[in-house]
PDB file of N, CA and C in Angstrom:
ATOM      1  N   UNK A   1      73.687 -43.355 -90.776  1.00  0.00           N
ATOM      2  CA  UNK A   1      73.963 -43.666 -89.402  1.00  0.00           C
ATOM      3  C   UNK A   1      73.108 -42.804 -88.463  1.00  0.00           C
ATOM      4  N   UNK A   2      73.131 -41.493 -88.884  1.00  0.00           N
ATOM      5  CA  UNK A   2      72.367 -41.031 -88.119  1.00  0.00           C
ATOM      6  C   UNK A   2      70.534 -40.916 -87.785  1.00  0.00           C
ATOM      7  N   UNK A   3      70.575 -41.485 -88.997  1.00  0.00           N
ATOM      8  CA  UNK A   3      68.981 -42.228 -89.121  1.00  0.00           C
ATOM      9  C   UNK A   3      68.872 -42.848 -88.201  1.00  0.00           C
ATOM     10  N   UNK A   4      69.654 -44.071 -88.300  1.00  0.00           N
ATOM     11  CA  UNK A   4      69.661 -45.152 -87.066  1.00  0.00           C
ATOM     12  C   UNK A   4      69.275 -45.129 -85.882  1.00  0.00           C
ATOM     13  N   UNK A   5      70.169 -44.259 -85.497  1.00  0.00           N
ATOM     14  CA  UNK A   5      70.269 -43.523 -83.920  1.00  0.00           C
ATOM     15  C   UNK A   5      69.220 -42.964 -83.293  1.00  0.00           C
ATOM     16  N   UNK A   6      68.378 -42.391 -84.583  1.00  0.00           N
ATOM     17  CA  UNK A   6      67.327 -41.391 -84.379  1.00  0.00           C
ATOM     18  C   UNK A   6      66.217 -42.385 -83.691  1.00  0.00           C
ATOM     19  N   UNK A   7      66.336 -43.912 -85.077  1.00  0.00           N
ATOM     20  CA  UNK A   7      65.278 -44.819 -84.540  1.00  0.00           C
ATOM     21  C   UNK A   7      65.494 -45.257 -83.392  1.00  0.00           C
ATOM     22  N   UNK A   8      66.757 -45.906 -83.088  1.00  0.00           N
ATOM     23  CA  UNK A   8      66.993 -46.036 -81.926  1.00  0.00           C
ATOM     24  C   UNK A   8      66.788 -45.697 -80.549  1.00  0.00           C
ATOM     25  N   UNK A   9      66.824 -43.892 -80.805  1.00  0.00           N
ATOM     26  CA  UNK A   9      66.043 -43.193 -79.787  1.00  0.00           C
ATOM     27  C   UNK A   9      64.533 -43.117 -79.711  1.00  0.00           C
ATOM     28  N   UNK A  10      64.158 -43.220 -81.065  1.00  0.00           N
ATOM     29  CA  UNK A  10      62.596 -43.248 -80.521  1.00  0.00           C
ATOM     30  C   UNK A  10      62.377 -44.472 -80.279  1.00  0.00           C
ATOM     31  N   UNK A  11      62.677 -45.320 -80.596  1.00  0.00           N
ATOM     32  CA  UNK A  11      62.549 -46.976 -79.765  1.00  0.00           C
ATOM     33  C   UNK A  11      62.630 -47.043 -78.389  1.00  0.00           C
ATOM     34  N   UNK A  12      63.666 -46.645 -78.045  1.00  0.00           N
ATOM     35  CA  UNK A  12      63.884 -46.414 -76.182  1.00  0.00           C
ATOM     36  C   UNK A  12      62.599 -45.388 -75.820  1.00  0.00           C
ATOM     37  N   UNK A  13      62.029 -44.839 -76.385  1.00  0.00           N
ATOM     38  CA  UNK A  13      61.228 -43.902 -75.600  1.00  0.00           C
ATOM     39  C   UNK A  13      59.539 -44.245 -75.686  1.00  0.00           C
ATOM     40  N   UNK A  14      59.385 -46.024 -76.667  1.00  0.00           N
ATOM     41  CA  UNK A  14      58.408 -46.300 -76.838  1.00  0.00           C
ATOM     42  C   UNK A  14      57.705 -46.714 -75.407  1.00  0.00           C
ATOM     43  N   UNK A  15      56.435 -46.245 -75.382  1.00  0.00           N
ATOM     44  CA  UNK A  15      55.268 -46.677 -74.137  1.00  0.00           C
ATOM     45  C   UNK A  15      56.188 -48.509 -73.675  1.00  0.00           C
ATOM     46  N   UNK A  16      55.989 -49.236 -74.136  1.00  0.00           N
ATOM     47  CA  UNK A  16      56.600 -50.762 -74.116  1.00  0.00           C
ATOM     48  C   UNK A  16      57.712 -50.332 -73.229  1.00  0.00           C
ATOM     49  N   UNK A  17      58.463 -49.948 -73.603  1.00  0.00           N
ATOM     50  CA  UNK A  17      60.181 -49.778 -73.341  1.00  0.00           C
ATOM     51  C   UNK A  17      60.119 -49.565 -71.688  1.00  0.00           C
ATOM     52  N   UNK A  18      59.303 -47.986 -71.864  1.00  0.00           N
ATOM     53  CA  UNK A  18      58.765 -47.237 -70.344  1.00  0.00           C
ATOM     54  C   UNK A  18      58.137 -48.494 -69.326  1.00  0.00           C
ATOM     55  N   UNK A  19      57.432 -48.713 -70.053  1.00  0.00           N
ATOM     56  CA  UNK A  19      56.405 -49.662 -69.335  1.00  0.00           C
ATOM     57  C   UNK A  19      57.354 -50.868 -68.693  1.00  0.00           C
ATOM     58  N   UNK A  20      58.393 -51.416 -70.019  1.00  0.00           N
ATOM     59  CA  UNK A  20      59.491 -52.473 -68.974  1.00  0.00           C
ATOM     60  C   UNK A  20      60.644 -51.750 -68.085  1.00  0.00           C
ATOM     61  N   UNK A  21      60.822 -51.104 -68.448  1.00  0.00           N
ATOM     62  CA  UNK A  21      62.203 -50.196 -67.314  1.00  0.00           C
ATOM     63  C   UNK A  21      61.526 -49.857 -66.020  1.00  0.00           C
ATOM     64  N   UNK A  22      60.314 -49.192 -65.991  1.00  0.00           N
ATOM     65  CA  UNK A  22      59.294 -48.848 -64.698  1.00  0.00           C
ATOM     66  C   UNK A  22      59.346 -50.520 -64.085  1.00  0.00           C
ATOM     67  N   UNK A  23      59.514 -51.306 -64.190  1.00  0.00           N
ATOM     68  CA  UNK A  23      59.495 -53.262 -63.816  1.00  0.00           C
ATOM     69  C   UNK A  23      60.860 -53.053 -63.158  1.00  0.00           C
ATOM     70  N   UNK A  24      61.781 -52.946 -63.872  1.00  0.00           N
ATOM     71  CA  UNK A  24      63.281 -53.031 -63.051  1.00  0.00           C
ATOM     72  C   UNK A  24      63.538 -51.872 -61.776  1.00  0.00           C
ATOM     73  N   UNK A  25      64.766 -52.999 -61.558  1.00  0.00           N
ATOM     74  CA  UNK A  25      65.827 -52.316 -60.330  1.00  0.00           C
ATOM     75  C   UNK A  25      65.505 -51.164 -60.527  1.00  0.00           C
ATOM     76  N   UNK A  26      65.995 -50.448 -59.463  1.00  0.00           N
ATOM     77  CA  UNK A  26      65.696 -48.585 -59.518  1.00  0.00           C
ATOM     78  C   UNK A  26      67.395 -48.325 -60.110  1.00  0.00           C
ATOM     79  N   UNK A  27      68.525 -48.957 -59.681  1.00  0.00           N
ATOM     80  CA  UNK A  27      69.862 -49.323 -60.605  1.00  0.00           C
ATOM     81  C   UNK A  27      70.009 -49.551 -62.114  1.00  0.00           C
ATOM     82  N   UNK A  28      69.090 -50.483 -62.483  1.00  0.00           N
ATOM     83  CA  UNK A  28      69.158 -50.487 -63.764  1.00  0.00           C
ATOM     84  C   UNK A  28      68.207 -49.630 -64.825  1.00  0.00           C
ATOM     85  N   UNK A  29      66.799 -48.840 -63.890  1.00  0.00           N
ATOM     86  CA  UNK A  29      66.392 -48.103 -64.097  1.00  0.00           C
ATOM     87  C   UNK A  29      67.565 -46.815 -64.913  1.00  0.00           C
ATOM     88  N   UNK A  30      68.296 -46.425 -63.463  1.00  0.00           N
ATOM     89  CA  UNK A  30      69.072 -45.164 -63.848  1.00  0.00           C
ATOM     90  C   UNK A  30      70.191 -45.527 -64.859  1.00  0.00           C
ATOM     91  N   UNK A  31      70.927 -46.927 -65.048  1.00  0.00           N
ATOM     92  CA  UNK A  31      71.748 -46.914 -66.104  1.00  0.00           C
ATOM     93  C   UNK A  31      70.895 -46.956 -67.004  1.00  0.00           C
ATOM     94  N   UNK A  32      69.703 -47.195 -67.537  1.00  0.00           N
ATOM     95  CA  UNK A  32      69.088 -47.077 -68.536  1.00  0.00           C
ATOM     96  C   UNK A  32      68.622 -45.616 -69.318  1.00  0.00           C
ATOM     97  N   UNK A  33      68.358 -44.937 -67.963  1.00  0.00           N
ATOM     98  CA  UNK A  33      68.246 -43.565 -68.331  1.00  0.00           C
ATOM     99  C   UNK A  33      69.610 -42.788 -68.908  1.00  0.00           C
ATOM    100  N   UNK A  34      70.106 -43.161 -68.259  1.00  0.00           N
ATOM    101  CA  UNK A  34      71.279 -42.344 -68.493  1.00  0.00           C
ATOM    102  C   UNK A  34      72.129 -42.893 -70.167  1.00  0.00           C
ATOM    103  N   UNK A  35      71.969 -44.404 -70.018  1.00  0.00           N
ATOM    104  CA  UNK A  35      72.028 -44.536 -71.488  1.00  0.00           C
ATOM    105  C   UNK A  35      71.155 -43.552 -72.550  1.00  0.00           C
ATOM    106  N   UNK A  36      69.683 -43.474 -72.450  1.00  0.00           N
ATOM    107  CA  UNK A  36      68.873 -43.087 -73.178  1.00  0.00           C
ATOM    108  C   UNK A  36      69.590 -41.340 -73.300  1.00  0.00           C
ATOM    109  N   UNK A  37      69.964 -40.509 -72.235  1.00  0.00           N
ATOM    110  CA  UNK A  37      70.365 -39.749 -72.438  1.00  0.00           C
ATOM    111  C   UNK A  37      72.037 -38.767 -72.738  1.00  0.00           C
ATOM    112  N   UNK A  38      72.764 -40.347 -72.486  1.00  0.00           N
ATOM    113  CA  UNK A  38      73.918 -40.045 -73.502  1.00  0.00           C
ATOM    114  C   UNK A  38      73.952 -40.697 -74.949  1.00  0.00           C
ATOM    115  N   UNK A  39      72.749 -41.372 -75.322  1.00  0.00           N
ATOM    116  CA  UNK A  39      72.416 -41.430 -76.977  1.00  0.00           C
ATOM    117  C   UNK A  39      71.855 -40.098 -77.304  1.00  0.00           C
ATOM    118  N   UNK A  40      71.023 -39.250 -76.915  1.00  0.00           N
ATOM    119  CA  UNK A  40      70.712 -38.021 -76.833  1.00  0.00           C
ATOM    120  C   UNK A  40      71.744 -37.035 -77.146  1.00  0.00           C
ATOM    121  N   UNK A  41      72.807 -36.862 -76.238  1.00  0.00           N
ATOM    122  CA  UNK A  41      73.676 -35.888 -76.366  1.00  0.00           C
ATOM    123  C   UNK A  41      74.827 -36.213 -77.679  1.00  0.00           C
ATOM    124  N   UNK A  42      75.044 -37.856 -77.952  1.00  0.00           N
ATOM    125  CA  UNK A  42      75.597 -38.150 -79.477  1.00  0.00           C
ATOM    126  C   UNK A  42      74.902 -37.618 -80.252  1.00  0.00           C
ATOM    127  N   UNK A  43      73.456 -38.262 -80.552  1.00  0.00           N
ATOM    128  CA  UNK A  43      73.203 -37.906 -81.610  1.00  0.00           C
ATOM    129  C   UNK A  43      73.143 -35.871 -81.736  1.00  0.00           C
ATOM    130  N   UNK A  44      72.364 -35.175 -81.041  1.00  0.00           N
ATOM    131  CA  UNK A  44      72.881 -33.569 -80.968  1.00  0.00           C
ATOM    132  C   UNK A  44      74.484 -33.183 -81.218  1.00  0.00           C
ATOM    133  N   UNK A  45      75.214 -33.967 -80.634  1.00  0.00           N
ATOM    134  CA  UNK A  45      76.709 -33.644 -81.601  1.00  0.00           C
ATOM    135  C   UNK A  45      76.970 -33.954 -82.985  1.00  0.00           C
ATOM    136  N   UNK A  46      76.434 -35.539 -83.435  1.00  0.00           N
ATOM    137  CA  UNK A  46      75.958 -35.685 -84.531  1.00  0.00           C
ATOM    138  C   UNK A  46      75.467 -34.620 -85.752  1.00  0.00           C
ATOM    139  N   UNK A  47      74.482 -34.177 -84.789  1.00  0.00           N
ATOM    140  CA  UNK A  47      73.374 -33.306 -86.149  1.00  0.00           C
ATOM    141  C   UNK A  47      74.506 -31.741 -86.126  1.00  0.00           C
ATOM    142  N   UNK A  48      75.021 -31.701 -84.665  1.00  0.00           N
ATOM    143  CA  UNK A  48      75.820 -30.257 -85.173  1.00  0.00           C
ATOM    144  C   UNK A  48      76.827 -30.272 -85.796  1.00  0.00           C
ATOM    145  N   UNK A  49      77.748 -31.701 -85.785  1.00  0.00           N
ATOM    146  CA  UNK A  49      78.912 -31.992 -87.010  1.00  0.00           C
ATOM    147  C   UNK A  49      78.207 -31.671 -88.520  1.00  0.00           C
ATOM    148  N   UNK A  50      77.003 -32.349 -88.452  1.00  0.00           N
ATOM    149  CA  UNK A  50      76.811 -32.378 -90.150  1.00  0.00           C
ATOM    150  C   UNK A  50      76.282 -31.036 -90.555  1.00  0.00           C
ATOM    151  N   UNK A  51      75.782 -30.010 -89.224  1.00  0.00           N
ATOM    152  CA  UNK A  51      75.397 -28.650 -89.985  1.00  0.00           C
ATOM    153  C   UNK A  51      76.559 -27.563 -89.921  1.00  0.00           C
ATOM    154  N   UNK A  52      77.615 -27.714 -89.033  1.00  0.00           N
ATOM    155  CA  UNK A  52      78.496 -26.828 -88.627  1.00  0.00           C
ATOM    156  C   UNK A  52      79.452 -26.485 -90.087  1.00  0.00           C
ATOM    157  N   UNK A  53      79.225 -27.395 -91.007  1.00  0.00           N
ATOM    158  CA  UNK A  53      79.940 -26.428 -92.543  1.00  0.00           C
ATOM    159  C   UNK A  53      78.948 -25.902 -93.535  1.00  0.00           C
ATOM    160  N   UNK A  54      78.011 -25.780 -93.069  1.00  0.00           N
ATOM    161  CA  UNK A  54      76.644 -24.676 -93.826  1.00  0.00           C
ATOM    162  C   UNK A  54      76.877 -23.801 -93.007  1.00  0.00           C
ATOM    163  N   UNK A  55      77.703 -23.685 -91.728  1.00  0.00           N
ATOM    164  CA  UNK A  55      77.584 -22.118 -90.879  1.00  0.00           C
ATOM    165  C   UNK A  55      77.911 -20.907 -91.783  1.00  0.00           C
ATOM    166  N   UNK A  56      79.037 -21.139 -92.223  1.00  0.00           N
ATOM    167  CA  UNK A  56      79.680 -20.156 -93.192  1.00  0.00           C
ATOM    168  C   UNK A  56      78.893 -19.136 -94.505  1.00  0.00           C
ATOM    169  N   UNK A  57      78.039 -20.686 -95.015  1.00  0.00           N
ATOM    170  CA  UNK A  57      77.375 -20.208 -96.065  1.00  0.00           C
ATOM    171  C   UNK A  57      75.937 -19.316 -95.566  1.00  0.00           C
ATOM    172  N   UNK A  58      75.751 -20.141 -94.432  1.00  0.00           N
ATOM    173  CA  UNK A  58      74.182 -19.549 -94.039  1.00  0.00           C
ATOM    174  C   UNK A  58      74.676 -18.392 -93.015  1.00  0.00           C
ATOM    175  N   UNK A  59      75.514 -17.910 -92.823  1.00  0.00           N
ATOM    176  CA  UNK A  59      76.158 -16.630 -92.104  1.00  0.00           C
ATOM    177  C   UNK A  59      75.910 -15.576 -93.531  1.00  0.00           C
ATOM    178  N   UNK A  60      76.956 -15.910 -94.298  1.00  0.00           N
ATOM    179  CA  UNK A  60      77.135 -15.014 -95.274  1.00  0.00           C
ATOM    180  C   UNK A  60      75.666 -14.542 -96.152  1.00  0.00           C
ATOM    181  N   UNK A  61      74.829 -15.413 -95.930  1.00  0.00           N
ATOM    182  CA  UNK A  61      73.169 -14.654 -96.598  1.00  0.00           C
ATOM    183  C   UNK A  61      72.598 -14.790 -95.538  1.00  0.00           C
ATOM    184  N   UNK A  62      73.078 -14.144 -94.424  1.00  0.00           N
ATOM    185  CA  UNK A  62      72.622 -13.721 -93.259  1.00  0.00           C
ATOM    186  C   UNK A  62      71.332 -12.756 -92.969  1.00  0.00           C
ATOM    187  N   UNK A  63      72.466 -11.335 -94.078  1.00  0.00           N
ATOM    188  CA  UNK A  63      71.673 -10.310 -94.356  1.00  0.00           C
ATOM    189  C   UNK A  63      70.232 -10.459 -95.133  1.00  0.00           C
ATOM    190  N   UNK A  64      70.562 -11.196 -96.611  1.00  0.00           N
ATOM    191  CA  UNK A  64      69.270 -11.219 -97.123  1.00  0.00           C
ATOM    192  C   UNK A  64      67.912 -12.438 -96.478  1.00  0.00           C
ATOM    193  N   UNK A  65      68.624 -13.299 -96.199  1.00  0.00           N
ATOM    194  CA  UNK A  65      67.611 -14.024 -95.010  1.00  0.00           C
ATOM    195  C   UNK A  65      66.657 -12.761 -94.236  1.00  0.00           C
ATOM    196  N   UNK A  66      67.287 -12.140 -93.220  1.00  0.00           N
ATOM    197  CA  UNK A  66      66.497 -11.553 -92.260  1.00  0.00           C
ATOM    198  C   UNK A  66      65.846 -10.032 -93.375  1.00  0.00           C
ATOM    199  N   UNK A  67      66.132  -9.768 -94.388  1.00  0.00           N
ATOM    200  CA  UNK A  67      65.600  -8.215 -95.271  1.00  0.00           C
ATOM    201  C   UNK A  67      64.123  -9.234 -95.857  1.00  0.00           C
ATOM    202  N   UNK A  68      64.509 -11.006 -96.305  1.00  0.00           N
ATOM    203  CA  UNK A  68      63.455 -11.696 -96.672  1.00  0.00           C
ATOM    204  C   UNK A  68      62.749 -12.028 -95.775  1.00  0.00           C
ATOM    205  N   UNK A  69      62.634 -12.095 -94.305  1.00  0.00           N
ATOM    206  CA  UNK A  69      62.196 -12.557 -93.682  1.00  0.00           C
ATOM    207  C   UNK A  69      61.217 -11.183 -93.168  1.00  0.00           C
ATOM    208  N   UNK A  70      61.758 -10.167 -92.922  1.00  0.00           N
ATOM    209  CA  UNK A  70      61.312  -8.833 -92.242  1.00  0.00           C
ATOM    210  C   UNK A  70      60.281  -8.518 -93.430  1.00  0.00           C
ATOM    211  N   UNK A  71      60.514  -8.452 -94.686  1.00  0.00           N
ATOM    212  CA  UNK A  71      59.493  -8.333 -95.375  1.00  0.00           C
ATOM    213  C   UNK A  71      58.415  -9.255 -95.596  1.00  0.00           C
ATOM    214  N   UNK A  72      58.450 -10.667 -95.136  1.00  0.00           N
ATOM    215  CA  UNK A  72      57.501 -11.655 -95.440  1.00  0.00           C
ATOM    216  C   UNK A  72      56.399 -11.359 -93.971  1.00  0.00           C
ATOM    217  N   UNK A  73      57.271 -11.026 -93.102  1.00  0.00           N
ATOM    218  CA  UNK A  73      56.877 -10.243 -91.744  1.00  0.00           C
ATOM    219  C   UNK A  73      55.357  -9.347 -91.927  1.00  0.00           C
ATOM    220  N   UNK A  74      55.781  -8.300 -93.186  1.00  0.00           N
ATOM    221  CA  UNK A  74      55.289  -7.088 -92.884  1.00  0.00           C
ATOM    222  C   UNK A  74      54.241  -7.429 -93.767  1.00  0.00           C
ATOM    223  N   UNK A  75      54.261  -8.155 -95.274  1.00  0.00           N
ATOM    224  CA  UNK A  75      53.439  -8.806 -95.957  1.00  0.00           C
ATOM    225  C   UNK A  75      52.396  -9.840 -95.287  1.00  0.00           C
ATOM    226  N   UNK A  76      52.672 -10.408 -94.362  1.00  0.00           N
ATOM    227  CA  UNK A  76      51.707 -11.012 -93.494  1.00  0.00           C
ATOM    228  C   UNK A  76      50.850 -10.532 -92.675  1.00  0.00           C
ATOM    229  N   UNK A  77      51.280  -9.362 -92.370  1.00  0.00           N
ATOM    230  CA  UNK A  77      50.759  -8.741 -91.951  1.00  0.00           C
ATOM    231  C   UNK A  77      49.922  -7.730 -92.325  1.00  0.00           C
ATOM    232  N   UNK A  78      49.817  -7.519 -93.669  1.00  0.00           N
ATOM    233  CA  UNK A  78      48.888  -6.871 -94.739  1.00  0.00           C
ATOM    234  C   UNK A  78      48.759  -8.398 -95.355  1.00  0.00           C
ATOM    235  N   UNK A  79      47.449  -9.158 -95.340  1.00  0.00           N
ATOM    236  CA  UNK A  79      46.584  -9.996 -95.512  1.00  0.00           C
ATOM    237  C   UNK A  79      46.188  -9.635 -97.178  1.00  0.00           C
ATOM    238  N   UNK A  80      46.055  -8.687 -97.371  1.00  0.00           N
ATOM    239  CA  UNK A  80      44.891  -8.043 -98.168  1.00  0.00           C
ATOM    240  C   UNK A  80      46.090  -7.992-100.217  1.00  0.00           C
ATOM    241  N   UNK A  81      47.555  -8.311 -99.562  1.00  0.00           N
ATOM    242  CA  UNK A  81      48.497  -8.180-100.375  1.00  0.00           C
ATOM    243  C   UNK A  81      48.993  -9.832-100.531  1.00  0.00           C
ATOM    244  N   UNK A  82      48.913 -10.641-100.759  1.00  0.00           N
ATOM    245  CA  UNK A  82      48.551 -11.998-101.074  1.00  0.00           C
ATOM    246  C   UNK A  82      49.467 -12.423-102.050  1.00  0.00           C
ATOM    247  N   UNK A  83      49.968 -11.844-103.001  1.00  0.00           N
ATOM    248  CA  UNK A  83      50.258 -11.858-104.080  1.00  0.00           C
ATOM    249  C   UNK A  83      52.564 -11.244-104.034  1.00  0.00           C
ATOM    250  N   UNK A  84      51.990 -10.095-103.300  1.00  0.00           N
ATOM    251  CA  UNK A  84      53.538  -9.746-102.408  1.00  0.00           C
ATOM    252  C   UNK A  84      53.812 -10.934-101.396  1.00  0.00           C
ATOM    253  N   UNK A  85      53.135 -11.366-100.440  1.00  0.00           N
ATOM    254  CA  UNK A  85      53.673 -12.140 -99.655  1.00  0.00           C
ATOM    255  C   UNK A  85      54.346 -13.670-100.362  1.00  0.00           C
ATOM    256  N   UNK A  86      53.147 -13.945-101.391  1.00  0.00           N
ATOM    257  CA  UNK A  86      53.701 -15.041-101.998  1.00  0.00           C
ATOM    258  C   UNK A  86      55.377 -15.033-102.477  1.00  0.00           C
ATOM    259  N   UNK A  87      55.392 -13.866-103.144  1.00  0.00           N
ATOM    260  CA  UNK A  87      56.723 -13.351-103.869  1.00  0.00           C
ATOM    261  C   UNK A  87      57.568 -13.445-102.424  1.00  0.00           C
ATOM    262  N   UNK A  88      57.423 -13.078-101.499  1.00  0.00           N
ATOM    263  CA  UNK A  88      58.968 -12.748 -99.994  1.00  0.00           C
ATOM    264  C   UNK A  88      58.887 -14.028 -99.744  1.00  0.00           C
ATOM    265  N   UNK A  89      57.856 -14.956 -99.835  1.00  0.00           N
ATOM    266  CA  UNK A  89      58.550 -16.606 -99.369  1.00  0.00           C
ATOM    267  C   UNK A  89      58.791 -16.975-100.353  1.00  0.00           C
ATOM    268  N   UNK A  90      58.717 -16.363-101.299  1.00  0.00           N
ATOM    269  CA  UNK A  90      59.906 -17.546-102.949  1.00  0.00           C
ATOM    270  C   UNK A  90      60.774 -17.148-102.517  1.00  0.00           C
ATOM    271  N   UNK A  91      60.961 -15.695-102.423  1.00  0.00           N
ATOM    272  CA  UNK A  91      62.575 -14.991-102.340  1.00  0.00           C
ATOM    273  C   UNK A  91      63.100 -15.568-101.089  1.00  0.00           C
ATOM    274  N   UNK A  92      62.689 -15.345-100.010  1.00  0.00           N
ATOM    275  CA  UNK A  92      62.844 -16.132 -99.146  1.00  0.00           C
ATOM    276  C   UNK A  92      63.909 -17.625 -99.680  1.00  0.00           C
ATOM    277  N   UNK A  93      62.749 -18.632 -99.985  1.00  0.00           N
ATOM    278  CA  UNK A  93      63.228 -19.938-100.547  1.00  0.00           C
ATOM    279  C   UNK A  93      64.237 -20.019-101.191  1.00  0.00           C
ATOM    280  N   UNK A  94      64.370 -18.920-102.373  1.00  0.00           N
ATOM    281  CA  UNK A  94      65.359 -19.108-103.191  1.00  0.00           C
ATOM    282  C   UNK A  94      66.793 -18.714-103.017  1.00  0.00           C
ATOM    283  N   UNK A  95      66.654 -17.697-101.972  1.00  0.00           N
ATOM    284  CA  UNK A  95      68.153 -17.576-101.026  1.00  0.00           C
ATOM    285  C   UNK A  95      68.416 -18.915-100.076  1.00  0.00           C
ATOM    286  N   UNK A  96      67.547 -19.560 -99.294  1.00  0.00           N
ATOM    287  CA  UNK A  96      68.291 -20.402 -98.567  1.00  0.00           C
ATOM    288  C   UNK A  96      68.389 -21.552 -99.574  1.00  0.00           C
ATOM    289  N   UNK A  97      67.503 -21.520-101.011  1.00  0.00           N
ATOM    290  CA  UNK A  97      68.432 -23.088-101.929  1.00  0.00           C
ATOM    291  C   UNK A  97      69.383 -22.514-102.149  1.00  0.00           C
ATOM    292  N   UNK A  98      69.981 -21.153-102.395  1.00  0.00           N
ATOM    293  CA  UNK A  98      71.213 -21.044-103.371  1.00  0.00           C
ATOM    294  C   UNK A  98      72.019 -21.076-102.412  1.00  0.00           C
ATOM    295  N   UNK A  99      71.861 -20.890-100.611  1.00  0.00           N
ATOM    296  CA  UNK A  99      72.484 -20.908 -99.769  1.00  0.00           C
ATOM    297  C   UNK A  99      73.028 -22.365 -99.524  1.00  0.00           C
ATOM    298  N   UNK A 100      72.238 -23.326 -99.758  1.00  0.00           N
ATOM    299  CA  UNK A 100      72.714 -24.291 -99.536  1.00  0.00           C
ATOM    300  C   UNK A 100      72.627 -25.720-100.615  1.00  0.00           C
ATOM    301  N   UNK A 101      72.546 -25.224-102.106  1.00  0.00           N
ATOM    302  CA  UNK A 101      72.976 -25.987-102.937  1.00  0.00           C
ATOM    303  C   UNK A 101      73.884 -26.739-102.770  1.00  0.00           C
ATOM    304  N   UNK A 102      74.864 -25.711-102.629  1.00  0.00           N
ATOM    305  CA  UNK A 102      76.408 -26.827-102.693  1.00  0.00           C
ATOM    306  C   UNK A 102      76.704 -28.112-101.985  1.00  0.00           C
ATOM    307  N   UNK A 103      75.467 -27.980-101.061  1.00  0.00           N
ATOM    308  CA  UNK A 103      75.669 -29.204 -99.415  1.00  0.00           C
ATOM    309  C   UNK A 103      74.611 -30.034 -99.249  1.00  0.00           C
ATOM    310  N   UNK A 104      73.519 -30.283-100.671  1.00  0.00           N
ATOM    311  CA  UNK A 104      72.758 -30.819-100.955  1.00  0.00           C
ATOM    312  C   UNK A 104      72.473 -31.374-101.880  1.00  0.00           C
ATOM    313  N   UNK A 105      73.321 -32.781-101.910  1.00  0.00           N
ATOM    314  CA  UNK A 105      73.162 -33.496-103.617  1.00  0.00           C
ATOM    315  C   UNK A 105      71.542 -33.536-103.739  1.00  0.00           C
ATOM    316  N   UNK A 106      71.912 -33.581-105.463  1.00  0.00           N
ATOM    317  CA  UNK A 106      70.662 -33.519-106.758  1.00  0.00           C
ATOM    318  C   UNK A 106      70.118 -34.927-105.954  1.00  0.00           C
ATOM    319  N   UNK A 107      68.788 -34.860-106.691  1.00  0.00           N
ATOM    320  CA  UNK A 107      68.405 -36.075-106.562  1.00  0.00           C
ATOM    321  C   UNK A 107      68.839 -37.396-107.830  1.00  0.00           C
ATOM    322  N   UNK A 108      68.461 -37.811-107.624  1.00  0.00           N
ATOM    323  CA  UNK A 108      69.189 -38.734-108.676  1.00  0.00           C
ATOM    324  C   UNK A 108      68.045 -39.437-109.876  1.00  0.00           C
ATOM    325  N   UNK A 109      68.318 -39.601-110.625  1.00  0.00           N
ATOM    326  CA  UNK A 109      66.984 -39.804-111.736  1.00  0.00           C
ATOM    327  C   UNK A 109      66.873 -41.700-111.474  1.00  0.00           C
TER     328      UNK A 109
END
């Protein structure tokens, strides 16, 4: 569903769309806008329903997020160590999959 919506919104915002609403009433102009931008504010409630029960999990590896992140930081910043930096974005990676395994079905064969 929320795919949908998404297309939906980028449909309303196609050049065409613009191009016919700029033609109308300056009335149906603004109900149009205002449609376009209370599909906007659904779908953003939308996307925060479906992330607001990873808060918990992605709170709780809070800490090692930002110790992986501060070090991928400092590794980037020494260029010359290539080999460390690679290693802080696995580690990196591999905390936010284990962070959010549980809320991400397998793929399916």
């Amino acid at each position: 569903m929320l795919n949908d919506l998404e297309i939906l919104e980028k449909r309303m915002q196609e050049p065409k769309i613009d191009f016919w609403i700029r033609q109308q009433e300056k009335e149906d102009r603004a109900k149009f806008r205002k449609c376009q931008s209370d599909l906007s504010i659904q779908i953003g409630k939308l996307r925060n329903a479906r992330i607001e029960p990873l808060l918990p999990q992605l709170m709780s590896g809070e800490d090692d997020l930002k110790k992986g992140i501060d070090k991928l930081r400092r590794e980037i910043a020494e260029l010359d160590k290539i080999a460390e930096a690679i290693q802080a974005i696995s580690n990196v990676i591999n905390t936010l999959t284990s962070i959010l395994a549980p809320f991400v079905p397998s793929p399916s064969k």
